[in-house]
PDB file of N, CA and C in Angstrom:
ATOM      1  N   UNK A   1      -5.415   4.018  11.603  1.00  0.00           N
ATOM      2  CA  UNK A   1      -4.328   3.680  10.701  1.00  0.00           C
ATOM      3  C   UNK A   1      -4.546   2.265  10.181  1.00  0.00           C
ATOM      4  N   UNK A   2      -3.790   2.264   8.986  1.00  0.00           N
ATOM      5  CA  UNK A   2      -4.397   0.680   8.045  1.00  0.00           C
ATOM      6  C   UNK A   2      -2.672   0.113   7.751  1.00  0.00           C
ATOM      7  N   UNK A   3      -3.063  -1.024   8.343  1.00  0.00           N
ATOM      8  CA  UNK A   3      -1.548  -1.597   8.034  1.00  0.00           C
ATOM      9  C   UNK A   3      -2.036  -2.572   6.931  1.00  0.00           C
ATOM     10  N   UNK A   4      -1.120  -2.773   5.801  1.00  0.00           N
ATOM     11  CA  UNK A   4      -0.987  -4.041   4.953  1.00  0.00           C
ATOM     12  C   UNK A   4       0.372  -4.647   4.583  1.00  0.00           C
ATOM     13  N   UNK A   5      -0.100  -5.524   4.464  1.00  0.00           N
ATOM     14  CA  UNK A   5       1.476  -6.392   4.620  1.00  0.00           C
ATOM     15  C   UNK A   5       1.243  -6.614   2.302  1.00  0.00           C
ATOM     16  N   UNK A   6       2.358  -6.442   2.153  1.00  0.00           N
ATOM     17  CA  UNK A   6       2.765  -6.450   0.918  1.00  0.00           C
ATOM     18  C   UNK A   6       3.974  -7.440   0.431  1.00  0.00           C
ATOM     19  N   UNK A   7       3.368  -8.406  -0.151  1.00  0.00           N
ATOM     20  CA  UNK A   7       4.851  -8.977  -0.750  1.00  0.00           C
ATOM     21  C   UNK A   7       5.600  -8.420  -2.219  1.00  0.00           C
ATOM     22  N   UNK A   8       6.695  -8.484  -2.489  1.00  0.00           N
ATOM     23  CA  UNK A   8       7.202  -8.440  -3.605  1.00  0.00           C
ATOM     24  C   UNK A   8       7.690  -6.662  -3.523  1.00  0.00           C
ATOM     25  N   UNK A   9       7.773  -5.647  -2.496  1.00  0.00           N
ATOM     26  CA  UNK A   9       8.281  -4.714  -2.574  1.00  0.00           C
ATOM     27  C   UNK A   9       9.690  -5.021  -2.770  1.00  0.00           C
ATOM     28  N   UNK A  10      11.053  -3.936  -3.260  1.00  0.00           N
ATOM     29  CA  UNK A  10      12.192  -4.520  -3.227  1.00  0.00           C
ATOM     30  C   UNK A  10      12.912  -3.472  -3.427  1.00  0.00           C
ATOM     31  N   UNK A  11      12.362  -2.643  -3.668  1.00  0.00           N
ATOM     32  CA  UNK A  11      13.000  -1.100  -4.276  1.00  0.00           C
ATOM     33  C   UNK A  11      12.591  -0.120  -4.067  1.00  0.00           C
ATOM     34  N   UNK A  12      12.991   1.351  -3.991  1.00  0.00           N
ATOM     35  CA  UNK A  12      12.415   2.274  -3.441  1.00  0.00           C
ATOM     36  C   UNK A  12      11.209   2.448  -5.499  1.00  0.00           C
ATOM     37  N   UNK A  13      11.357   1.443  -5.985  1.00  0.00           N
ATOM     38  CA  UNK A  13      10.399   1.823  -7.761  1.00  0.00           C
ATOM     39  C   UNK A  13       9.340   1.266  -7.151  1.00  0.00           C
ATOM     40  N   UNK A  14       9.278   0.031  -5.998  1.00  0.00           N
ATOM     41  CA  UNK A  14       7.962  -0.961  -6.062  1.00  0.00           C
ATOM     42  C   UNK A  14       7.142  -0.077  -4.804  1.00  0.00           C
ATOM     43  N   UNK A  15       8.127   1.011  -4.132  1.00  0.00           N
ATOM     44  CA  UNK A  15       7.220   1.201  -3.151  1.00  0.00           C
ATOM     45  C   UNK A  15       6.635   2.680  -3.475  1.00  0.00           C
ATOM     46  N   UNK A  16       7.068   3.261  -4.265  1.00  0.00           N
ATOM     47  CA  UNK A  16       6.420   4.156  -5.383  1.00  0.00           C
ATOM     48  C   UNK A  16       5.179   3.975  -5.665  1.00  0.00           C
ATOM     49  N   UNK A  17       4.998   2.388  -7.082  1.00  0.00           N
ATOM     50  CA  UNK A  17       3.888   1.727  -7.559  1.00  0.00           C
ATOM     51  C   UNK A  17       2.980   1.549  -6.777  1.00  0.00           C
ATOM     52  N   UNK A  18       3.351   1.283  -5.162  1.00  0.00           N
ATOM     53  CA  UNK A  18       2.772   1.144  -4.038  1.00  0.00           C
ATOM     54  C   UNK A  18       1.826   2.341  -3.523  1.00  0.00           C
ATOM     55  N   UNK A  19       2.613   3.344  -3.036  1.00  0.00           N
ATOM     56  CA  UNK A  19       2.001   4.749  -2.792  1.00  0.00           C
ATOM     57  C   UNK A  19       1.038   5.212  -3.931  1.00  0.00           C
ATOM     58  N   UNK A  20       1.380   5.031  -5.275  1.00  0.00           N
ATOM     59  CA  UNK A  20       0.924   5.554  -6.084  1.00  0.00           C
ATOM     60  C   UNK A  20      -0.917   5.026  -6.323  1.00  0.00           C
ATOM     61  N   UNK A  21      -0.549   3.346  -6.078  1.00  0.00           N
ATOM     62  CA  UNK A  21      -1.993   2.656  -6.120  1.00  0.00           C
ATOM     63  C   UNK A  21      -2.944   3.185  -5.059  1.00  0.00           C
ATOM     64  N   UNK A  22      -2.329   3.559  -3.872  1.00  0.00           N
ATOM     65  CA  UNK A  22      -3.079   3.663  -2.718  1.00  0.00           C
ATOM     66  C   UNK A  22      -3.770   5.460  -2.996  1.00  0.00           C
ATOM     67  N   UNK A  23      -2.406   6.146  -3.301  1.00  0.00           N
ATOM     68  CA  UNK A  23      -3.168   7.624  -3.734  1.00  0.00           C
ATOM     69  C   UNK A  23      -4.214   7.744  -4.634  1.00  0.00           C
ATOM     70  N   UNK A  24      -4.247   6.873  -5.820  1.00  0.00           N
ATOM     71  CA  UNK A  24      -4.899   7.077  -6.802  1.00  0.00           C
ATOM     72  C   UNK A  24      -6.396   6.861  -6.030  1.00  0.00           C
ATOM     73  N   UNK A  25      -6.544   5.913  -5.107  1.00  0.00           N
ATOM     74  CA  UNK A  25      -7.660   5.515  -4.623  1.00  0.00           C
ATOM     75  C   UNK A  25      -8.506   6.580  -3.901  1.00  0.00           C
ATOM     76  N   UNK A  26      -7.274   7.393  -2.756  1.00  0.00           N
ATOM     77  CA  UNK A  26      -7.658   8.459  -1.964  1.00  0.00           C
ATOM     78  C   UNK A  26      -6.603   9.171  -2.043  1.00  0.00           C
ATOM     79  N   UNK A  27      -6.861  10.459  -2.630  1.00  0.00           N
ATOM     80  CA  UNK A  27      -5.920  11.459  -3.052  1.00  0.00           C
ATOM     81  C   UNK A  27      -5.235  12.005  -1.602  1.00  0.00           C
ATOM     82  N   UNK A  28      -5.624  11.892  -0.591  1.00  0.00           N
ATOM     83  CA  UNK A  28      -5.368  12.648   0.834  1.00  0.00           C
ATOM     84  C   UNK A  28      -4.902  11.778   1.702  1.00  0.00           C
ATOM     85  N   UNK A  29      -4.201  10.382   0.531  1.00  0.00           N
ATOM     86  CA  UNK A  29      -3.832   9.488   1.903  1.00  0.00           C
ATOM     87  C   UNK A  29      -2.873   9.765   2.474  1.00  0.00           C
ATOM     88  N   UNK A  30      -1.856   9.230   3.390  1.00  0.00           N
ATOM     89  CA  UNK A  30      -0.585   9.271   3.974  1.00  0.00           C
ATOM     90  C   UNK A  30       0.022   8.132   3.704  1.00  0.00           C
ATOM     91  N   UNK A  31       1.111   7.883   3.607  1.00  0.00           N
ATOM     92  CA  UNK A  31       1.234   6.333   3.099  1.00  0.00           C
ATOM     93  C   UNK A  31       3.064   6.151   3.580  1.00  0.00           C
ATOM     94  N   UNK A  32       3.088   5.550   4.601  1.00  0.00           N
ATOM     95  CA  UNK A  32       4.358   5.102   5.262  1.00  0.00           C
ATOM     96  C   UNK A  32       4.406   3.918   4.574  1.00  0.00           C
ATOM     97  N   UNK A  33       5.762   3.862   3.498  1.00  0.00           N
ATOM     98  CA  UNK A  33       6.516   2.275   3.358  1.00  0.00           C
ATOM     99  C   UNK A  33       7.670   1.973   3.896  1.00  0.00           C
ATOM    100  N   UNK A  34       7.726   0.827   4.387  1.00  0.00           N
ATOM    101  CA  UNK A  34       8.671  -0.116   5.604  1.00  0.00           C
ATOM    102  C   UNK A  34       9.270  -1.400   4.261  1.00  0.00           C
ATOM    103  N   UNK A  35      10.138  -0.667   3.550  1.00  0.00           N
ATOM    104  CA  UNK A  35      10.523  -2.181   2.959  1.00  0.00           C
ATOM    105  C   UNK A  35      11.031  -3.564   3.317  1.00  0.00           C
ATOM    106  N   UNK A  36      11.390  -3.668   4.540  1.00  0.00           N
ATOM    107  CA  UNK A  36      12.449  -4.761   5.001  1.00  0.00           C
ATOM    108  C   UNK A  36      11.185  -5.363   5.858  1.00  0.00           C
ATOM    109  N   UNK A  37      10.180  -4.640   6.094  1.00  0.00           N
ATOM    110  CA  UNK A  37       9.365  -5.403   6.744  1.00  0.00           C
ATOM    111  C   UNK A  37       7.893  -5.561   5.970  1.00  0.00           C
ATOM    112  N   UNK A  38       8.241  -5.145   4.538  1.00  0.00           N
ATOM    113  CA  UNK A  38       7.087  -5.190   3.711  1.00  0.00           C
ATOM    114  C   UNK A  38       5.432  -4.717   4.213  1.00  0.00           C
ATOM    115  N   UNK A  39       5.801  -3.669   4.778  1.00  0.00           N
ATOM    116  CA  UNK A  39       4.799  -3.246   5.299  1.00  0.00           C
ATOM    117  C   UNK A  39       4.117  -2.223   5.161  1.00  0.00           C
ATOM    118  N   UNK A  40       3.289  -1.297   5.171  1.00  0.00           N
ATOM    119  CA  UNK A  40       2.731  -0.280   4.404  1.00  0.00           C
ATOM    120  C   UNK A  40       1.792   0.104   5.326  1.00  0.00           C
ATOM    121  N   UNK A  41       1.853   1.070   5.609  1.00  0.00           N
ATOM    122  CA  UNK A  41       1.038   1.445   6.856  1.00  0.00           C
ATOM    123  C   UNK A  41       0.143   3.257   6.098  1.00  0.00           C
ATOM    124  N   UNK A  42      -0.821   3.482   6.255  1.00  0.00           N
ATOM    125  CA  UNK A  42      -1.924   4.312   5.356  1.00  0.00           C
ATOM    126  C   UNK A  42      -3.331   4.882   6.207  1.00  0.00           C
ATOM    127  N   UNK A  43      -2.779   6.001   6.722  1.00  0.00           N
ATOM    128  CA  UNK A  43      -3.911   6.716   6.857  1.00  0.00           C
ATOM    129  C   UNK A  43      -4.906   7.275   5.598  1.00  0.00           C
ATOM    130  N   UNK A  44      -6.140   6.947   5.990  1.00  0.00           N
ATOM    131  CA  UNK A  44      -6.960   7.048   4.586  1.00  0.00           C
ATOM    132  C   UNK A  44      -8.269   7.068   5.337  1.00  0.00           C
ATOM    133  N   UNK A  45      -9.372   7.359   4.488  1.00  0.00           N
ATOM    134  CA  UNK A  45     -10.369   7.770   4.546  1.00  0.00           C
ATOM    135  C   UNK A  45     -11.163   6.211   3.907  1.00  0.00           C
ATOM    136  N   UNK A  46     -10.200   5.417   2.741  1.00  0.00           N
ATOM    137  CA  UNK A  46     -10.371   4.445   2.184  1.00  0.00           C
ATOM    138  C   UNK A  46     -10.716   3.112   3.472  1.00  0.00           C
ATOM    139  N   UNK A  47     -11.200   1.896   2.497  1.00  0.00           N
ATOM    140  CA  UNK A  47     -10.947   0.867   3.783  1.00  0.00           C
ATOM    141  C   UNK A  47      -9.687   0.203   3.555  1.00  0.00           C
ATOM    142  N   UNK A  48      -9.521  -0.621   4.478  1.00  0.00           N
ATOM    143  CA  UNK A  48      -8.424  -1.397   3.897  1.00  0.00           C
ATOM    144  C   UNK A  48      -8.280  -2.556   3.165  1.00  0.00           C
ATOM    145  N   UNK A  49      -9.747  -2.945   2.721  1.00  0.00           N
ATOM    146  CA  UNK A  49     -10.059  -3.629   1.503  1.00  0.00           C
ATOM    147  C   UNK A  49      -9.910  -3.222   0.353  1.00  0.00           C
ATOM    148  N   UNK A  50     -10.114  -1.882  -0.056  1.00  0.00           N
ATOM    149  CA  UNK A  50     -10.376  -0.848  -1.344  1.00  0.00           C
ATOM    150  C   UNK A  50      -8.530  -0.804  -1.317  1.00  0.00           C
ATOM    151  N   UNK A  51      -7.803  -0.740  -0.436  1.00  0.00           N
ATOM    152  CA  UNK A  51      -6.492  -0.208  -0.817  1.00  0.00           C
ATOM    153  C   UNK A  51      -5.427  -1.396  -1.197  1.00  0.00           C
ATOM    154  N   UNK A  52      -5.910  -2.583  -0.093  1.00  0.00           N
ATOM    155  CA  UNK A  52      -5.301  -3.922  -0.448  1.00  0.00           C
ATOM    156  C   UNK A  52      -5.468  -4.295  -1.864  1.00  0.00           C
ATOM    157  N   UNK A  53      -6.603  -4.237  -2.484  1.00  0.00           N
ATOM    158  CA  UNK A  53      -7.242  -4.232  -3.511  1.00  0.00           C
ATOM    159  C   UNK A  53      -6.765  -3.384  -4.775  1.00  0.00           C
ATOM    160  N   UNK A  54      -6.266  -2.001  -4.764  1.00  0.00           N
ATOM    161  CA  UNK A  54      -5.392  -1.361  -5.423  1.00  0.00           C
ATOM    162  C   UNK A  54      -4.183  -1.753  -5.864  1.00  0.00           C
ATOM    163  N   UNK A  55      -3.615  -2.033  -4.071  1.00  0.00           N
ATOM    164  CA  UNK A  55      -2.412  -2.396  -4.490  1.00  0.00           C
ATOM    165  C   UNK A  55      -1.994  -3.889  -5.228  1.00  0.00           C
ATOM    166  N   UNK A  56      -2.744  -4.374  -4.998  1.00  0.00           N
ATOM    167  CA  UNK A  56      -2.438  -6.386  -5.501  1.00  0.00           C
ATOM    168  C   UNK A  56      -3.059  -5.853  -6.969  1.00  0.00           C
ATOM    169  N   UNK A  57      -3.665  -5.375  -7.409  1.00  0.00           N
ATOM    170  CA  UNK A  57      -3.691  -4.620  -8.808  1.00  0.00           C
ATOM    171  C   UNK A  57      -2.421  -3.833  -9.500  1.00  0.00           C
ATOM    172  N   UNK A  58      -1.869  -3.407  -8.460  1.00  0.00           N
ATOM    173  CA  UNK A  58      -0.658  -2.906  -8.550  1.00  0.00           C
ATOM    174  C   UNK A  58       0.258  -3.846  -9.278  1.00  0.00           C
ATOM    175  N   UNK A  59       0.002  -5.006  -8.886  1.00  0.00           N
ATOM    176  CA  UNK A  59       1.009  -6.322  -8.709  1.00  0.00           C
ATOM    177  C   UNK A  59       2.030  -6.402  -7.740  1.00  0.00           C
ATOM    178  N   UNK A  60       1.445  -6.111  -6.697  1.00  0.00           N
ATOM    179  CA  UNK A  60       1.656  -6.546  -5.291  1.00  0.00           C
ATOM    180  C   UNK A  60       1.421  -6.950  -4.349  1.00  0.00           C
ATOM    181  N   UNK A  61       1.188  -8.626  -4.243  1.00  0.00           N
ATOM    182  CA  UNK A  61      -0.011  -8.731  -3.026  1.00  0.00           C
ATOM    183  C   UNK A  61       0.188  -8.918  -1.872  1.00  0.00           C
ATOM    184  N   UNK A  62      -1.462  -7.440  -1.261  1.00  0.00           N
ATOM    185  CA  UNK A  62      -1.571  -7.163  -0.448  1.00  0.00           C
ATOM    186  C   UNK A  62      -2.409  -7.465   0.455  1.00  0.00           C
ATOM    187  N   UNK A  63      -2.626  -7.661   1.605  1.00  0.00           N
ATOM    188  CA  UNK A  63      -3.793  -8.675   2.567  1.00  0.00           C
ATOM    189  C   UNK A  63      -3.554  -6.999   3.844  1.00  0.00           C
ATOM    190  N   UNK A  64      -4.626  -6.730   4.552  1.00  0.00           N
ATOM    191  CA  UNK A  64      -4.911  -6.443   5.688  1.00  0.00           C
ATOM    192  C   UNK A  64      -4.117  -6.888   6.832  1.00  0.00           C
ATOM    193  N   UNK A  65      -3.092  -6.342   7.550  1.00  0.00           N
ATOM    194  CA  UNK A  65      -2.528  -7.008   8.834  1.00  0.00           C
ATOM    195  C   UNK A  65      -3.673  -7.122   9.940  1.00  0.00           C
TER     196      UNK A  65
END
């Protein structure tokens, strides 16, 4: 499991944009969002560079816990 810590989630719209960056990457991911703890947790096949990387593209930045 891949945890990333995400700033700037705030809404169930940003954690959407969120899931959505990470699926687009790996269509078969799983993707638990934790808003209050800005956290994003992603089973994937991806690394957690490629998804951090999605998502801060997203415009959300994301770092590896």
């Amino acid at each position: 499991m891949i945890e990333l810590n995400v700033e700037g989630m705030t809404c169930g719209h940003c954690a959407g944009r969120v899931s959505k960056a990470i699926v687009d990457v790996d269509p078969g991911a799983k993707v638990d969002v934790d808003l209050g703890a800005r956290l994003v947790r992603v089973t994937s096949t991806a690394s957690a560079a490629e998804l951090a990387e999605a998502v801060t593209e997203a415009g959300y930045p994301a770092s590896p816990r």
